[in-house]
C-alpha atoms as a PDB file:
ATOM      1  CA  UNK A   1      48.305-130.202-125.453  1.00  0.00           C
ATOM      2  CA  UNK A   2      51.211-132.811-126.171  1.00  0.00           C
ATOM      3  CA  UNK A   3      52.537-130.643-129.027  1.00  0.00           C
ATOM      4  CA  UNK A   4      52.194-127.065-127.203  1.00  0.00           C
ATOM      5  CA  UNK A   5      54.081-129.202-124.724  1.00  0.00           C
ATOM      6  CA  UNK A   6      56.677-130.564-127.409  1.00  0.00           C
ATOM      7  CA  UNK A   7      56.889-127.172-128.349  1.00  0.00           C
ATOM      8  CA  UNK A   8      57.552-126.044-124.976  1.00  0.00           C
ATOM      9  CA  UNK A   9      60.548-128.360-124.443  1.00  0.00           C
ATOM     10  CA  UNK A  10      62.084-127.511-127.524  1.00  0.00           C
ATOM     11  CA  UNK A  11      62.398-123.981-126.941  1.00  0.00           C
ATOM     12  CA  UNK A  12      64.012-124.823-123.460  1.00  0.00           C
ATOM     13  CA  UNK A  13      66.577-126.691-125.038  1.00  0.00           C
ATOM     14  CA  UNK A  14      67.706-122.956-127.043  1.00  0.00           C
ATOM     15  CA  UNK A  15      69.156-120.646-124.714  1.00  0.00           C
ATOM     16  CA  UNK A  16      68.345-117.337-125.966  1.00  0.00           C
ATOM     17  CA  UNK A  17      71.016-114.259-125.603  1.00  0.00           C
ATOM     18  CA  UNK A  18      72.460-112.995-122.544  1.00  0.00           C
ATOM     19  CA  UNK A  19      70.040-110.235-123.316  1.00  0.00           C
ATOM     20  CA  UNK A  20      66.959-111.570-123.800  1.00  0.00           C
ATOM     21  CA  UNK A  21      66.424-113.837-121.188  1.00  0.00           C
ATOM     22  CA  UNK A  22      63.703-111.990-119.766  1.00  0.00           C
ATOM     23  CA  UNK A  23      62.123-112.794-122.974  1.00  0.00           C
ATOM     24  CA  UNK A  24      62.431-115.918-123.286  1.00  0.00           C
ATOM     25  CA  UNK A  25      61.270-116.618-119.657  1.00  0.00           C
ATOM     26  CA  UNK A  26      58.312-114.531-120.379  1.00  0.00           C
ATOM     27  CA  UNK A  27      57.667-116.465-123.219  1.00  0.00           C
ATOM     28  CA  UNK A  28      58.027-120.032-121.598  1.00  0.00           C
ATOM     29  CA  UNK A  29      56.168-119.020-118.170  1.00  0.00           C
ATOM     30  CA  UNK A  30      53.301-118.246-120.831  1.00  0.00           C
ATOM     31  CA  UNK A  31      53.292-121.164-122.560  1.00  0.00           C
ATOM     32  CA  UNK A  32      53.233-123.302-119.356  1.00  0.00           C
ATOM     33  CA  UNK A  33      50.767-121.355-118.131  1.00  0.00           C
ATOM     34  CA  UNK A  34      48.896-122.242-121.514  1.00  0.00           C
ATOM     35  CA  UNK A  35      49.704-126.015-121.389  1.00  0.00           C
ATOM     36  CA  UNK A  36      48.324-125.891-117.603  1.00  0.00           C
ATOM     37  CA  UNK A  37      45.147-124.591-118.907  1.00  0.00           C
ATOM     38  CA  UNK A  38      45.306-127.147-121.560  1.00  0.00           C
ATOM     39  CA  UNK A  39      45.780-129.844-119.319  1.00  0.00           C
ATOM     40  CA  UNK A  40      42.590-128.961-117.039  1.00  0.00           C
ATOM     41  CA  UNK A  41      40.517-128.476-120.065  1.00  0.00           C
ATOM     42  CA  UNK A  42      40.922-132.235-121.193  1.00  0.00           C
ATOM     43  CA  UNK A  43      40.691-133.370-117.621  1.00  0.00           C
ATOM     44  CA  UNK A  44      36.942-131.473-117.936  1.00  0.00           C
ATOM     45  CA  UNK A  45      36.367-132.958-121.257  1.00  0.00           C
ATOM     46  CA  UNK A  46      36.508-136.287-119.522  1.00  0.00           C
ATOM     47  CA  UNK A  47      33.654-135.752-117.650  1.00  0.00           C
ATOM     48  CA  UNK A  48      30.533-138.146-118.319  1.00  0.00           C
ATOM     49  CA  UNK A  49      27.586-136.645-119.742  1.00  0.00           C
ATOM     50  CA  UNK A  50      25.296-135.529-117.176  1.00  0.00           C
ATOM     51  CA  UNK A  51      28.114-135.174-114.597  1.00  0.00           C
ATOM     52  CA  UNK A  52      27.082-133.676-111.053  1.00  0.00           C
ATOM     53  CA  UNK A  53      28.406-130.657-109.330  1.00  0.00           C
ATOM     54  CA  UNK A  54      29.888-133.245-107.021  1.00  0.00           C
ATOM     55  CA  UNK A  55      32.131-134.816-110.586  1.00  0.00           C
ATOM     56  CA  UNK A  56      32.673-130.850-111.291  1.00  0.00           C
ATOM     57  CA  UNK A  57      34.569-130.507-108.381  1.00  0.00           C
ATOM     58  CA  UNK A  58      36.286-127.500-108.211  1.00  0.00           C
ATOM     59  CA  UNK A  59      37.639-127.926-111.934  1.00  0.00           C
ATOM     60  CA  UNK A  60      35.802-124.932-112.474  1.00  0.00           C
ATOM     61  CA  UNK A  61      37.484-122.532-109.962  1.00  0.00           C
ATOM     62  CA  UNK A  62      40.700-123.944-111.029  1.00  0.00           C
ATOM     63  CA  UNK A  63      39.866-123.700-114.695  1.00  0.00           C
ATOM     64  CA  UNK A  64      39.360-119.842-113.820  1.00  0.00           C
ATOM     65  CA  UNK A  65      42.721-119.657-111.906  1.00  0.00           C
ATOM     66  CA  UNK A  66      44.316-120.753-114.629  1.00  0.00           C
ATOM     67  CA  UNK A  67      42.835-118.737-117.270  1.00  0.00           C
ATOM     68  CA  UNK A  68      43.724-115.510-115.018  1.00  0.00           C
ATOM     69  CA  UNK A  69      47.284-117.169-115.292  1.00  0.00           C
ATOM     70  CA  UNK A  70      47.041-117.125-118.630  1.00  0.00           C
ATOM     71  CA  UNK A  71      46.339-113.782-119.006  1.00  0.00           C
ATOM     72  CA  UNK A  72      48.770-112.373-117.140  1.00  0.00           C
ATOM     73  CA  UNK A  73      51.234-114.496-118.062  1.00  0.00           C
ATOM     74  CA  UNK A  74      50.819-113.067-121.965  1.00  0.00           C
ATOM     75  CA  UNK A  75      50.308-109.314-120.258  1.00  0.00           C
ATOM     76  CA  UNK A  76      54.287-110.248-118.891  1.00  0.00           C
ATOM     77  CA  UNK A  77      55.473-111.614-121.532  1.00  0.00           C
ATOM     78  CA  UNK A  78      54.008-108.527-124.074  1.00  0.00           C
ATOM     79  CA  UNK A  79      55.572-106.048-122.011  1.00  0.00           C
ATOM     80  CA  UNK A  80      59.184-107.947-122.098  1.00  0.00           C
ATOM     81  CA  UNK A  81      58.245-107.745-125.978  1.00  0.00           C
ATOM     82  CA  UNK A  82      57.650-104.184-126.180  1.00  0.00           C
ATOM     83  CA  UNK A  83      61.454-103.648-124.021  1.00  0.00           C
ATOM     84  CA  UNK A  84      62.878-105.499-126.042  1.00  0.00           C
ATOM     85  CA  UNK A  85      62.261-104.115-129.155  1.00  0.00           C
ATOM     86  CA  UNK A  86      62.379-101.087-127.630  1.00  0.00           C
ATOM     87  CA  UNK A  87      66.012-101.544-126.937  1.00  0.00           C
ATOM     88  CA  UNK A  88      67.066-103.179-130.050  1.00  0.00           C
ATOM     89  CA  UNK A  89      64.753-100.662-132.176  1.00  0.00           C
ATOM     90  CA  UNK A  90      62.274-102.630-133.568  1.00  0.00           C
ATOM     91  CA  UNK A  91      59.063-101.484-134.298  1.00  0.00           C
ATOM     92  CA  UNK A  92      56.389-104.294-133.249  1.00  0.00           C
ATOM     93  CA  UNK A  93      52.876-104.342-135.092  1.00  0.00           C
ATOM     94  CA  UNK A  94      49.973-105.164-132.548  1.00  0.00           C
ATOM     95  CA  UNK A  95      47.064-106.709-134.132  1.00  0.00           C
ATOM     96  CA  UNK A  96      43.751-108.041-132.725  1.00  0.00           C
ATOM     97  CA  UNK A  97      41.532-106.969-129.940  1.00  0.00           C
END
């Protein structure tokens, strides 16, 4: 989590071209949303063994929140991919599932 968030702050500190700032607040917004999901899953990995519902809290519901963050958050920051290789005509490669 520290270094996604090291990694985070360093890309902040380049400001991308005039023309791909969409892009590159795609990209950040997802990796937030990533380090937010990060973030909760330690504070749930700090639980006690045998914790209660009651210890659970709502970390759950938020941990689901955050996931559906996640995910659209990389759906965004695809389709700012895809235009902007489409303007600059680069053909992207998609791999995975």
């Amino acid at each position: 989590n520290r270094e996604l968030a090291a990694n985070t702050t360093v890309t902040q500190a380049f400001p991308p071209p005039e023309d791909a700032a969409v892009l590159h607040a795609s990209m950040l917004d997802y990796l937030k949303s990533v380090d937010a999901a990060f973030a909760k899953l330690e504070e749930m990995g700090k639980l006690p063994d045998g914790y209660s519902d009651q210890q659970f809290g709502s970390l759950g519901t938020d941990m689901e929140r955050l996931i559906g963050d996640v995910d659209s958050k990389a759906i965004a920051w695809n389709a700012a991919q895809k235009a902007y290789a489409k303007q600059h005509g680069v053909t992207l490669r998609e791999t995975g599932g």
